[in-house]
N, C-alpha and C. Protein backbone atom coordinates (compact mmCIF):
# COMPACT_ATOMS: atom_id res chain seq x y z
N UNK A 1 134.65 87.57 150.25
CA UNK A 1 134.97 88.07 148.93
C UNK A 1 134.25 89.39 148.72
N UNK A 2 135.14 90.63 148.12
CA UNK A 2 134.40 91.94 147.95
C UNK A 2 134.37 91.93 146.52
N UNK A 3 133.58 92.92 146.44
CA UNK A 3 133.00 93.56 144.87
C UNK A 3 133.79 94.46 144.59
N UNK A 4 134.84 94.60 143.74
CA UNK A 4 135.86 95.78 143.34
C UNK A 4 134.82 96.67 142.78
N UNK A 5 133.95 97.33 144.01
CA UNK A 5 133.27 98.74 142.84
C UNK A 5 134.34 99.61 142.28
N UNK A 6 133.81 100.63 141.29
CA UNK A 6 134.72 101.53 140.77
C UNK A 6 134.28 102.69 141.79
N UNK A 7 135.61 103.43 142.12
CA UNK A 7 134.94 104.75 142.74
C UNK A 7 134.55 105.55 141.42
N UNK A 8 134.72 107.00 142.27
CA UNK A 8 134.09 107.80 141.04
C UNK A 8 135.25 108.68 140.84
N UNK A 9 135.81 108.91 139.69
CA UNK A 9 136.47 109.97 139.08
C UNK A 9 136.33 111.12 138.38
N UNK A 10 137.06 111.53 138.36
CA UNK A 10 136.96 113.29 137.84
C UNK A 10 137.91 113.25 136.84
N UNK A 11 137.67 113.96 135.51
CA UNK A 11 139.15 114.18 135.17
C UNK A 11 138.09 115.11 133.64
N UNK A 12 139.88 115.74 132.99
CA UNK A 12 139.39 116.54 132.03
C UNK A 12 139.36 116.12 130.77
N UNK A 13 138.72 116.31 129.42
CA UNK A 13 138.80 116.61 128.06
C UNK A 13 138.45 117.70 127.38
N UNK A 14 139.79 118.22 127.26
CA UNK A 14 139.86 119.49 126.37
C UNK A 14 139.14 120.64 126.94
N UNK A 15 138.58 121.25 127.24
CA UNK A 15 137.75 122.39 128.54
C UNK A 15 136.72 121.48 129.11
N UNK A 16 136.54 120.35 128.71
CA UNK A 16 135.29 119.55 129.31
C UNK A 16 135.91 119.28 130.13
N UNK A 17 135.00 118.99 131.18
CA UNK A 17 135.23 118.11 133.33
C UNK A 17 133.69 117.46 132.89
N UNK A 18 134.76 115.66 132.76
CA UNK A 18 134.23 114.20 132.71
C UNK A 18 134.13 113.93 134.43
N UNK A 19 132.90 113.35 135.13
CA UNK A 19 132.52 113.02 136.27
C UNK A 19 132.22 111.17 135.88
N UNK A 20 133.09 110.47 136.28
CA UNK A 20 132.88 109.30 136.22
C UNK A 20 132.71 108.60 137.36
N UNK A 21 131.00 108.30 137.36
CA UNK A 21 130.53 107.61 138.69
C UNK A 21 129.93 105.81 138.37
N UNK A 22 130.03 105.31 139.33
CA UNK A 22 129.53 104.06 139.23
C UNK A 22 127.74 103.41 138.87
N UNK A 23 127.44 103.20 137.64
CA UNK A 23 125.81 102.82 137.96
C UNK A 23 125.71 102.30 138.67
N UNK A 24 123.98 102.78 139.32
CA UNK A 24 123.34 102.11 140.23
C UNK A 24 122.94 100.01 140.02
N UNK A 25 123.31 99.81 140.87
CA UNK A 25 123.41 98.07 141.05
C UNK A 25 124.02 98.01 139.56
N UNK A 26 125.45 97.97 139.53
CA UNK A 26 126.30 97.60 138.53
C UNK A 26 127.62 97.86 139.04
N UNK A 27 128.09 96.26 138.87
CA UNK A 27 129.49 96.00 139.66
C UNK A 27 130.43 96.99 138.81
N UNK A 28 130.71 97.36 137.54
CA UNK A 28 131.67 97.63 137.12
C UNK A 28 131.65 98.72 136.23
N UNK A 29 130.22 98.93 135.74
CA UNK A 29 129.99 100.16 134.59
C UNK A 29 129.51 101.25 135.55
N UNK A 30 130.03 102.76 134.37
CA UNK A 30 130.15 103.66 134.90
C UNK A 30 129.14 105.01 134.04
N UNK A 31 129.15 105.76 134.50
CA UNK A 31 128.12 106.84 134.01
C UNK A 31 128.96 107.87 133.87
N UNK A 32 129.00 108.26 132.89
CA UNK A 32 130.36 109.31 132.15
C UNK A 32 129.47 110.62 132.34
N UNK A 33 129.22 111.65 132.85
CA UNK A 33 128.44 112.49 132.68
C UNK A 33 129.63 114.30 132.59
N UNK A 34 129.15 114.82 131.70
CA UNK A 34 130.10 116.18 130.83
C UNK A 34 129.45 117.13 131.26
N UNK A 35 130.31 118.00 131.49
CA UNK A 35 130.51 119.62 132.45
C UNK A 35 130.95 120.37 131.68
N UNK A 36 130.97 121.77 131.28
CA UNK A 36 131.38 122.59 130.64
C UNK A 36 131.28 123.93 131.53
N UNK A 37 132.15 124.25 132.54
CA UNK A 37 132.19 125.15 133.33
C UNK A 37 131.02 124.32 134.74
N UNK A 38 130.12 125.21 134.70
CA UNK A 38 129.26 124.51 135.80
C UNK A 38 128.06 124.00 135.28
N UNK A 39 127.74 124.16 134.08
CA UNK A 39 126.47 123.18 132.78
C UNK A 39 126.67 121.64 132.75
N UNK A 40 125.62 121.23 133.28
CA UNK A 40 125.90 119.60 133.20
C UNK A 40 125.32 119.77 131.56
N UNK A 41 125.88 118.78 130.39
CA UNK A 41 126.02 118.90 129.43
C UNK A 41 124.99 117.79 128.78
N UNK A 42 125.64 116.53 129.45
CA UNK A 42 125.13 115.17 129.50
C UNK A 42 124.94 114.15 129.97
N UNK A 43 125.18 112.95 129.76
CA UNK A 43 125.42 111.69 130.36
C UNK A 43 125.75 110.56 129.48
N UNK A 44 126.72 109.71 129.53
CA UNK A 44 126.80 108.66 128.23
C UNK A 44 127.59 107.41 129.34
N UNK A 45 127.44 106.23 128.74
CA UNK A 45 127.17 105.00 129.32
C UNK A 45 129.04 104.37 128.75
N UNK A 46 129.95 105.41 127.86
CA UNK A 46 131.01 104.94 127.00
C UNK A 46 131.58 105.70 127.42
N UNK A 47 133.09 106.05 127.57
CA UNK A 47 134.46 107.03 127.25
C UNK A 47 133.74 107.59 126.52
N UNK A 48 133.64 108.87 126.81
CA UNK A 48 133.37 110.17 125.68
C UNK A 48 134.75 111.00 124.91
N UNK A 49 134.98 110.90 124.05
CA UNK A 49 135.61 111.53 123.46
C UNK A 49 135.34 113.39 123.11
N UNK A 50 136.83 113.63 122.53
CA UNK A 50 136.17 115.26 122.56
C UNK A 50 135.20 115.77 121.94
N UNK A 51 134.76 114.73 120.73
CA UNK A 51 133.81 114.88 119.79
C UNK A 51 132.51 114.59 120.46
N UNK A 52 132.45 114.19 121.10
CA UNK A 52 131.11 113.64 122.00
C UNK A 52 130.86 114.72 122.91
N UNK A 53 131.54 115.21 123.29
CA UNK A 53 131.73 116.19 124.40
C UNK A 53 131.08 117.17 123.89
N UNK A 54 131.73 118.07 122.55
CA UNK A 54 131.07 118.80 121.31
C UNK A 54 129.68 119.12 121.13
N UNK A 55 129.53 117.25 121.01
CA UNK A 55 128.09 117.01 120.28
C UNK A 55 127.19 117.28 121.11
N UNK A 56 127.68 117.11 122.57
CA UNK A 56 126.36 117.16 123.94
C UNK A 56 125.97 118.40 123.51
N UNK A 57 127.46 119.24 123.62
CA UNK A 57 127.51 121.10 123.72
C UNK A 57 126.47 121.25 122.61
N UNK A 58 126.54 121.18 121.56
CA UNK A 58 126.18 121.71 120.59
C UNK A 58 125.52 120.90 119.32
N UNK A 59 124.95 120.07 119.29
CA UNK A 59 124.17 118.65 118.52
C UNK A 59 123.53 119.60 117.27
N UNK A 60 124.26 118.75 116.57
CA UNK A 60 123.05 119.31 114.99
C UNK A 60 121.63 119.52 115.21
N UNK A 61 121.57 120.62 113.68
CA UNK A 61 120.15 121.13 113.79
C UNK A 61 119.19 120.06 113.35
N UNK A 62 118.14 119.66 113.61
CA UNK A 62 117.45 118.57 112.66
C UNK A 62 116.29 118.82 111.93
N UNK A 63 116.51 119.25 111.24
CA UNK A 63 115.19 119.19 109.51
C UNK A 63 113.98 119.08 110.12
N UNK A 64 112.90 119.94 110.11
CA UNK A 64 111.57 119.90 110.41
C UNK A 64 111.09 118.60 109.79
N UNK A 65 110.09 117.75 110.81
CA UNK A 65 109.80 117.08 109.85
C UNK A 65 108.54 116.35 108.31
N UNK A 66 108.77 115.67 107.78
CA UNK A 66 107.70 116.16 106.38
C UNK A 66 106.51 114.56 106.80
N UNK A 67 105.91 115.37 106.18
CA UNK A 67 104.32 114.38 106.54
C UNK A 67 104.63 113.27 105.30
N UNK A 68 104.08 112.20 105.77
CA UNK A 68 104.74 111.28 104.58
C UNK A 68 103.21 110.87 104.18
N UNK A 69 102.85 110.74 102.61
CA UNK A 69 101.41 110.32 102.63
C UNK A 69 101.48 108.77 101.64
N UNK A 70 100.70 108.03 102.00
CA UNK A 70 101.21 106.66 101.13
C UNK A 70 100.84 107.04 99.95
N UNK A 71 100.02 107.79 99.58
CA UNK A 71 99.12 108.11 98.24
C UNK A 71 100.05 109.19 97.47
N UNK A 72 101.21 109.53 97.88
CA UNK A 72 101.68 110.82 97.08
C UNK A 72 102.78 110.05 96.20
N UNK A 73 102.63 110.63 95.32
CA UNK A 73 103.52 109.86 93.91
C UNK A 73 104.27 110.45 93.75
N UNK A 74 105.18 111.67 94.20
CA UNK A 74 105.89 112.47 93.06
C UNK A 74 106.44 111.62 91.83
N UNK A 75 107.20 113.18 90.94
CA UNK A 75 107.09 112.48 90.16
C UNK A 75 106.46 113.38 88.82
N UNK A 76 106.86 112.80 87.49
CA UNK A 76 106.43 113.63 86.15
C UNK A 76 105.17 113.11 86.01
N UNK A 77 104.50 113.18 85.41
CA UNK A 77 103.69 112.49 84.90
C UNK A 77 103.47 112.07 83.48
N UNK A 78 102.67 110.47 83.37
CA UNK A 78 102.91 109.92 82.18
C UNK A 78 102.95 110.63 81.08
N UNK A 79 103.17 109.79 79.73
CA UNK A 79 102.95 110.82 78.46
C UNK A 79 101.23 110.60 78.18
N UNK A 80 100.70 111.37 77.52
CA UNK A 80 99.62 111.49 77.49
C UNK A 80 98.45 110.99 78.47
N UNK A 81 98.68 111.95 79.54
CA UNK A 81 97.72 111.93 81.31
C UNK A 81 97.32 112.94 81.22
N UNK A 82 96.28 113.43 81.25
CA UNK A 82 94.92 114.41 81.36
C UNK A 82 95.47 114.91 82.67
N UNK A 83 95.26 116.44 82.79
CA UNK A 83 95.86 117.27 83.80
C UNK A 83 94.97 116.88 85.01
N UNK A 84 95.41 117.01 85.94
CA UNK A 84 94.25 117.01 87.45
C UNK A 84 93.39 117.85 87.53
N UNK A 85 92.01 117.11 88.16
CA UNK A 85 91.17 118.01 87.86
C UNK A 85 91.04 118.81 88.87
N UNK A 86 90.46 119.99 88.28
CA UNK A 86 89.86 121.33 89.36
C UNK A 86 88.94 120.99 90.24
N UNK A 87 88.49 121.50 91.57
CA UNK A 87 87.24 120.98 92.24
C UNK A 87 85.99 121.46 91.77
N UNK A 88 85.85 122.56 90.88
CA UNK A 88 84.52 122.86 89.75
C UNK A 88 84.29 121.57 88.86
N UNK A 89 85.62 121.32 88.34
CA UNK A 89 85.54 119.72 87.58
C UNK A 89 84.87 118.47 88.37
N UNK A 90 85.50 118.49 89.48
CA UNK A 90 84.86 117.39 90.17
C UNK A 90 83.42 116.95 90.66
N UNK A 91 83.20 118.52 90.90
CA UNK A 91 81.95 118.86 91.42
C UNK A 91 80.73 118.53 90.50
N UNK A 92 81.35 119.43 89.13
CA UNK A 92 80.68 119.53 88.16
C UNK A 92 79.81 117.72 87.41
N UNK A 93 80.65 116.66 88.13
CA UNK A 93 80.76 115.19 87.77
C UNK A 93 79.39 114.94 88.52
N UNK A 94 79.37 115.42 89.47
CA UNK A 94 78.40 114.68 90.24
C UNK A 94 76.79 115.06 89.94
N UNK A 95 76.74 116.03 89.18
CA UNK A 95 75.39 116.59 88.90
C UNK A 95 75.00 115.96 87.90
N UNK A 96 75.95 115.10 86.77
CA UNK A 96 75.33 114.58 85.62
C UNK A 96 75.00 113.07 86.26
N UNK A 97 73.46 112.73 85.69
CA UNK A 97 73.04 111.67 86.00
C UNK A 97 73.72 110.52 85.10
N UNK A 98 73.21 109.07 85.74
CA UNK A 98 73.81 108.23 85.48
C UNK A 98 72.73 107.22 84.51
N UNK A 99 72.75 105.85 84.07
CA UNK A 99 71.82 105.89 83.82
C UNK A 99 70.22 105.58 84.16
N UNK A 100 68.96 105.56 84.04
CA UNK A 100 68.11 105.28 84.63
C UNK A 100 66.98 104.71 83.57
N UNK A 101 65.96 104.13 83.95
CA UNK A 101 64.58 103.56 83.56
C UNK A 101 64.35 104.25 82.32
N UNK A 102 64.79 105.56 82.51
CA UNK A 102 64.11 106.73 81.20
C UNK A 102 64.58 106.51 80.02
N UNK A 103 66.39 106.40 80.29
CA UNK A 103 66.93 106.19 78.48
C UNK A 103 66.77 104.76 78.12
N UNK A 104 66.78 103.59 78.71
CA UNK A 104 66.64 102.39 78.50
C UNK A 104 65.05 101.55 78.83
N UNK A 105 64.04 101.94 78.00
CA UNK A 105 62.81 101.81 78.51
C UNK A 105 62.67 99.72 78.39
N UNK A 106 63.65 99.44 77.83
CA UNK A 106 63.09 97.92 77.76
C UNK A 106 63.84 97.35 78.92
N UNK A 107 65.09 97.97 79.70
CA UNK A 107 65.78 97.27 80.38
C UNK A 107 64.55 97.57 81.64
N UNK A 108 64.79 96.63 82.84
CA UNK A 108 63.95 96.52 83.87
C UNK A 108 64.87 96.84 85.31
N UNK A 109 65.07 97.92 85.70
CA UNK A 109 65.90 97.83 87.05
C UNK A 109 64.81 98.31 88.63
N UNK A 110 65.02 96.87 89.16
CA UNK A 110 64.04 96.81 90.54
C UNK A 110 64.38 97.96 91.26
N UNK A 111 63.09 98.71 91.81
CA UNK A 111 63.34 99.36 92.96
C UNK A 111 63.67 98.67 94.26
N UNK A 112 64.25 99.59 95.23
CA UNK A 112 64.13 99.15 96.79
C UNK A 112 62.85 98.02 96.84
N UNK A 113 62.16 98.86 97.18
CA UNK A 113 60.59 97.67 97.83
C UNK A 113 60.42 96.83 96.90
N UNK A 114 60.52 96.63 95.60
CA UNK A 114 60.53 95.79 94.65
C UNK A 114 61.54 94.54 94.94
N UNK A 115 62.84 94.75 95.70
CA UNK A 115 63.76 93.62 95.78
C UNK A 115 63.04 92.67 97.35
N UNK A 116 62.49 93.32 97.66
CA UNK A 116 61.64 92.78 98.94
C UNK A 116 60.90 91.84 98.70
């Protein structure tokens, strides 16, 4: 009993020259691969159509692409939301103290070596 391989064929679509050869260890599928003069174009695993043929030639442009951040909201913002702050604003946060021993003289807060 033999294996009906496929040979390999040649044939045209529309100015394209389709080369249809047999995959490697595969009784029956074939490797469609597109020519456009002497430019190998592509390779596709299906009947290529002329549109496919096209698409090898000439494949859309594709959109740079955009950094996606989980934290970004676009978007309006609520009704009455305080504008974002400046980094002088932010900065400016960290210099005011918080509270300590001085304004609350009856409260008692342990130091380090004290929690020891």
């Amino acid at each position: 009993m033999s294996l009906g391989r496929v040979e390999t064929k040649r044939f045209t679509i529309g100015k394209y020259i389709v080369v249809a050869q047999p995959i490697p260890h595969s009784a029956h599928m074939l490797r469609y691969t597109v020519y456009l003069g002497k430019q190998r174009l592509g390779a596709l695993a299906s009947m290529p159509s002329e549109a496919d043929c096209r698409y090898l030639e000439k494949p859309p442009v594709v959109p740079p692409l955009k950094i996606f951040y989980v934290t970004s909201r676009p978007g309006r913002p609520k009704k009455g939301s305080k504008p974002p702050a400046t980094p002088e604003q932010k900065n400016a946060g960290y210099a005011q103290p918080g509270l300590s021993h001085n304004d609350l003289p009856d409260l008692h807060i342990p130091r380090a070596a004290e929690d020891r």
